[in-house]
Protein backbone atom coordinates (compact mmCIF):
# COMPACT_ATOMS: atom_id res chain seq x y z
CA UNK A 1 -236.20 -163.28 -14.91
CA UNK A 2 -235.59 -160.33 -12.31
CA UNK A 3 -235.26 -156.56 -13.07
CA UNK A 4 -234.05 -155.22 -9.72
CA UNK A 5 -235.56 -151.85 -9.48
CA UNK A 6 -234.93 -148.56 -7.19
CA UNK A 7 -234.82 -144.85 -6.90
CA UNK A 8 -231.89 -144.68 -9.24
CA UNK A 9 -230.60 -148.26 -11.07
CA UNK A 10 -232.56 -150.84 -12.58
CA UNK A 11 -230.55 -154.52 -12.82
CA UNK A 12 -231.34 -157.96 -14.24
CA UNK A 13 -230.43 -161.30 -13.34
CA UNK A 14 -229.98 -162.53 -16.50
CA UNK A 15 -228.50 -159.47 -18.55
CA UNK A 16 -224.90 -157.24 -17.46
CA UNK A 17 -227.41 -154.44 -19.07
CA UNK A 18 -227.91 -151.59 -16.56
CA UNK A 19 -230.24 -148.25 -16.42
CA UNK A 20 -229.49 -145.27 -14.38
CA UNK A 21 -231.04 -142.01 -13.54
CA UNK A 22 -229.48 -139.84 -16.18
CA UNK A 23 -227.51 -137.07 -13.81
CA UNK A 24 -228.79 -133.58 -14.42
CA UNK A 25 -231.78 -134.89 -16.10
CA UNK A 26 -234.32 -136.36 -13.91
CA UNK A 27 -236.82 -137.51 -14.54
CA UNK A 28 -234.15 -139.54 -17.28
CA UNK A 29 -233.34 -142.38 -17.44
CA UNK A 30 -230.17 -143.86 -19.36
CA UNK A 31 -229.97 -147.68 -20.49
CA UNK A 32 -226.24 -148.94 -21.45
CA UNK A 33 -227.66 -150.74 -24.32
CA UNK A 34 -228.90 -147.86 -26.07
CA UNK A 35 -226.37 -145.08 -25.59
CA UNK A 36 -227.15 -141.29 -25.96
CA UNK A 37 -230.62 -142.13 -25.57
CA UNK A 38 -232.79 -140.89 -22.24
CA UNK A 39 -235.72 -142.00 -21.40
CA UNK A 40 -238.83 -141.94 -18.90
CA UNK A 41 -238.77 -144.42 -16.21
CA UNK A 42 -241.44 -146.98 -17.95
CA UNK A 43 -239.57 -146.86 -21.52
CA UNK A 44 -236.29 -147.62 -19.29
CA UNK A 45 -238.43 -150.42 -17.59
CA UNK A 46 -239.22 -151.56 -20.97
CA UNK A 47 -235.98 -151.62 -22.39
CA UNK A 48 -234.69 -153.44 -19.39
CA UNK A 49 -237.34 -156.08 -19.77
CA UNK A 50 -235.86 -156.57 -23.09
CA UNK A 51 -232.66 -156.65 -22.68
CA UNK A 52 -233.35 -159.29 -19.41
CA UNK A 53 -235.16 -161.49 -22.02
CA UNK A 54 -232.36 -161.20 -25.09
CA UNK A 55 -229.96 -162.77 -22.45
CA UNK A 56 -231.65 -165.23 -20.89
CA UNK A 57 -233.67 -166.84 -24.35
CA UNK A 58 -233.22 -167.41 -27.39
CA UNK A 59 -235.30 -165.36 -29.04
CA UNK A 60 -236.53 -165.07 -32.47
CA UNK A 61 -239.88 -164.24 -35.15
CA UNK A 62 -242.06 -167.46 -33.84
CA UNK A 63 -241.18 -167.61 -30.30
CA UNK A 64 -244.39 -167.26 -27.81
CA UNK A 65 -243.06 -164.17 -26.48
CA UNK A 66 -242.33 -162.55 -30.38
CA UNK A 67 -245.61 -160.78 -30.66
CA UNK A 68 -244.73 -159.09 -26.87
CA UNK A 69 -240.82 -158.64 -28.30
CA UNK A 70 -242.34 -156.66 -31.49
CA UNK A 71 -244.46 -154.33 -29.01
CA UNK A 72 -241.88 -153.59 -26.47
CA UNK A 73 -239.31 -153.12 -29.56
CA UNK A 74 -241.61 -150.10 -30.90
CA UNK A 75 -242.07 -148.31 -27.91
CA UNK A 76 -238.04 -147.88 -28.01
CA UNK A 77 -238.14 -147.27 -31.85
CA UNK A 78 -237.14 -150.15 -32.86
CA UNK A 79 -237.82 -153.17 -34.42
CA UNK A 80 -237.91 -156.41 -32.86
CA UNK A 81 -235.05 -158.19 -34.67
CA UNK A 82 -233.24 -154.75 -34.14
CA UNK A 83 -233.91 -154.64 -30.04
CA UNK A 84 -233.21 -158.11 -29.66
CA UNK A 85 -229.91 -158.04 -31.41
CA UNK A 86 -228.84 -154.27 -29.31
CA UNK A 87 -229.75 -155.81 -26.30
CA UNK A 88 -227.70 -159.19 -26.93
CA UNK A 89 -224.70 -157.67 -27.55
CA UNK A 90 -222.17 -156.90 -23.40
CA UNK A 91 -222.67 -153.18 -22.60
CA UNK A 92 -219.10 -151.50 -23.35
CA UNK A 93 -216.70 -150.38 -20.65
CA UNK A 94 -218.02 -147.00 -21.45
CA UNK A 95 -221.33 -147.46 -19.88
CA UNK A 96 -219.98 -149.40 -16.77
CA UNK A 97 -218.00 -146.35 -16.20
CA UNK A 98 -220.79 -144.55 -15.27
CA UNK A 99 -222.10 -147.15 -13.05
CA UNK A 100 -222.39 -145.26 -9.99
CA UNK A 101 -221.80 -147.13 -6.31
CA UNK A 102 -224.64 -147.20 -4.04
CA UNK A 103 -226.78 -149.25 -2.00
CA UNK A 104 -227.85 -152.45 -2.86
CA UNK A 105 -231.37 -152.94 -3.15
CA UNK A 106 -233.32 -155.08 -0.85
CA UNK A 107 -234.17 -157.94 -3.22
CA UNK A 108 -236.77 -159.08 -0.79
CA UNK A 109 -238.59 -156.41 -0.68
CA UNK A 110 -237.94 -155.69 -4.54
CA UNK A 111 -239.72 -159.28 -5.51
């Protein structure tokens, strides 16, 4: 697990899930699995942490990460179950639309 993280994106390794600085809005922060919604950096951290898990595990009620999966799930306004299913599901073509181009981070200096 990876979440790439700079000035304006946040990536995953494991999830197609983006988040980028919501134009016009800054501090926002926009994450393609939970359209219309902006958020401060750490909630977008949050939700990318969640959505980097949902793709790479199977998760579920009873897995040792559940009770960190419920917590991470309210801070968004969810529930877990509810999180973990959103963040399973491909982001739509919508939200890679406005992917923007731009450098790409420095991994090395990112981990």
């Amino acid at each position: 697990m990876t979440l790439t993280i700079n000035d304006t994106t946040m990536t995953s390794d494991q999830s197609a899930h983006t988040a980028r600085q919501a134009p016009g809005r800054q501090p926002g922060w926009e994450v393609s699995w939970l359209p219309g919604q902006t958020l401060d950096r750490n909630t977008a951290i949050t939700a990318m942490t969640l959505a980097d898990l949902a793709a790479g595990e199977d998760l579920h009620q009873g897995h040792r990460l559940w009770p960190h999966i419920q917590g991470w799930a309210t801070e968004l306004g969810l529930t877990g179950p509810e999180a973990v299913a959103a963040a399973s599901q491909p982001p739509s073509d919508i939200n890679r639309e406005h992917e923007r181009p731009g450098r790409q981070p420095d991994r090395e200096a990112a981990g």
